[in-house]
C-alpha atoms as a PDB file:
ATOM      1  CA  UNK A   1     -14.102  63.939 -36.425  1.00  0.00           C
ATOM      2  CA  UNK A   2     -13.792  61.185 -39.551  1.00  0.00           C
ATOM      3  CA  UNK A   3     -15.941  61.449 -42.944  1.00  0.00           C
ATOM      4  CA  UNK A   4     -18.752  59.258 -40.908  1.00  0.00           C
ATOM      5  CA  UNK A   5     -19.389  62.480 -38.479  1.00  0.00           C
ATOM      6  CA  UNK A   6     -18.310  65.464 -40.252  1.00  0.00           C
ATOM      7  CA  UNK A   7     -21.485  67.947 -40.358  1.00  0.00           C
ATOM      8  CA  UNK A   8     -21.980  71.079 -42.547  1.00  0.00           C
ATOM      9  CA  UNK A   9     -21.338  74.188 -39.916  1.00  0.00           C
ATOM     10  CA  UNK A  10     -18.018  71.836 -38.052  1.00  0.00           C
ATOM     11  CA  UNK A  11     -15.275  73.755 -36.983  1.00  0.00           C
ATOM     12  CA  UNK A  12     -12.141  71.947 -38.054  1.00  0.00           C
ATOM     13  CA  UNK A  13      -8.228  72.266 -37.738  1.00  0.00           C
ATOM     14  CA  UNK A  14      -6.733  71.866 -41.169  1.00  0.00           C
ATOM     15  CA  UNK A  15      -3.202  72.342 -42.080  1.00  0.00           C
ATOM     16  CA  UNK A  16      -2.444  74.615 -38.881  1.00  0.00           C
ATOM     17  CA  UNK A  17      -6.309  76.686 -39.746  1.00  0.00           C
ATOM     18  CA  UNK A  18      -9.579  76.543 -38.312  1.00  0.00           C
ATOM     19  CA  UNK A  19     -11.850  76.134 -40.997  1.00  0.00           C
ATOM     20  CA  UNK A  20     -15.558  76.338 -40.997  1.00  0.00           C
ATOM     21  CA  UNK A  21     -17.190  73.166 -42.754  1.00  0.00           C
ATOM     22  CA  UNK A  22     -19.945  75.263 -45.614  1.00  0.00           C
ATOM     23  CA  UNK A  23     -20.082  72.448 -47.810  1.00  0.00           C
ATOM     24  CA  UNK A  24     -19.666  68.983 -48.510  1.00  0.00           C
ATOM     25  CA  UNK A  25     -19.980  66.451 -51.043  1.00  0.00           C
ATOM     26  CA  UNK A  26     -19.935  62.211 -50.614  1.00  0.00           C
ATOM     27  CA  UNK A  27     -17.520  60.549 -52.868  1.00  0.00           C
ATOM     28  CA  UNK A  28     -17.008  56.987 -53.870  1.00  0.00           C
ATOM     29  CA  UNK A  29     -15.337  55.091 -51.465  1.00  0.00           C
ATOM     30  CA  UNK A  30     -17.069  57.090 -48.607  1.00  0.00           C
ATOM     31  CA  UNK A  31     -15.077  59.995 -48.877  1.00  0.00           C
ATOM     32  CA  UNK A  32     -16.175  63.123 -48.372  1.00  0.00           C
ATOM     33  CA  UNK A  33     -14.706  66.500 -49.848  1.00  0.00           C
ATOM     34  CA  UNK A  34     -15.105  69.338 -47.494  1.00  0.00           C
ATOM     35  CA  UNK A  35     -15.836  72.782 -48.816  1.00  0.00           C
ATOM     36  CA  UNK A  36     -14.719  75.743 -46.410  1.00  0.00           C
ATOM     37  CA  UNK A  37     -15.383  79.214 -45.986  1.00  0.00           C
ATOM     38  CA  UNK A  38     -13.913  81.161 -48.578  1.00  0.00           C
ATOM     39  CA  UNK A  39     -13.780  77.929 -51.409  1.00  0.00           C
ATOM     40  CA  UNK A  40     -10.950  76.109 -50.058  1.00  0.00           C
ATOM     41  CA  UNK A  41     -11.477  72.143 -50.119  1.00  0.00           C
ATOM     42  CA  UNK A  42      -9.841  69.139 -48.480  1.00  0.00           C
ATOM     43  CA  UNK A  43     -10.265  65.536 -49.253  1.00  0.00           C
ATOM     44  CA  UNK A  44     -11.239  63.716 -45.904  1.00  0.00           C
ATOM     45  CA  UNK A  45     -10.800  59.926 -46.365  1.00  0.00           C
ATOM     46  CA  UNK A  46     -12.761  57.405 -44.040  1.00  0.00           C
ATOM     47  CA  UNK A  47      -9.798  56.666 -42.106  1.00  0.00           C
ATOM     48  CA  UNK A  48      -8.829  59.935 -41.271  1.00  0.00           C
ATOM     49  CA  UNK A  49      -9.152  61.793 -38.271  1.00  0.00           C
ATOM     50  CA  UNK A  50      -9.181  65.816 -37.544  1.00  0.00           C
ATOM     51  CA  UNK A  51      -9.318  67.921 -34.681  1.00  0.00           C
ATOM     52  CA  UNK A  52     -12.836  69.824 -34.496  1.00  0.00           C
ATOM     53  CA  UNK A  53     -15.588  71.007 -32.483  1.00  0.00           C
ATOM     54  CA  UNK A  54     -18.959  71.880 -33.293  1.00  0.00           C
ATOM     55  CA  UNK A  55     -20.813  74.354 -32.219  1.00  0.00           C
ATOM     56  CA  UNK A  56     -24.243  73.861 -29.894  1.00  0.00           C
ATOM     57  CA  UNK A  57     -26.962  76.172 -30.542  1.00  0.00           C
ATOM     58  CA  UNK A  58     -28.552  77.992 -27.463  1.00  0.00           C
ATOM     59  CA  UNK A  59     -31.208  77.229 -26.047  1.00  0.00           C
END
């Protein structure tokens, strides 16, 4: 997923972790900074790319 897709409640793969997207905030230079489970943050440029999944609610 990039900055353009990233949704609150995204499962991502950071720095060898799955992290649960709980936060985020738009930056200049349409950046987002993710805010995970637990407080930790990453800084998710528009060019860059992560592994992730989201989940689909049931029916």
């Amino acid at each position: 997923m990039s900055a353009a897709t990233i949704r609150v409640g995204d499962l991502v793969h950071v720095q060898g972790q799955e992290r649960a997207v709980r936060d985020m905030k738009a930056l200049p230079g349409r950046r987002k900074l993710l805010i995970f489970d637990g407080g930790a943050t990453y800084l998710l440029s528009p060019a860059s790319c992560l592994p992730a999944y989201r989940s689909q609610p049931c029916p």
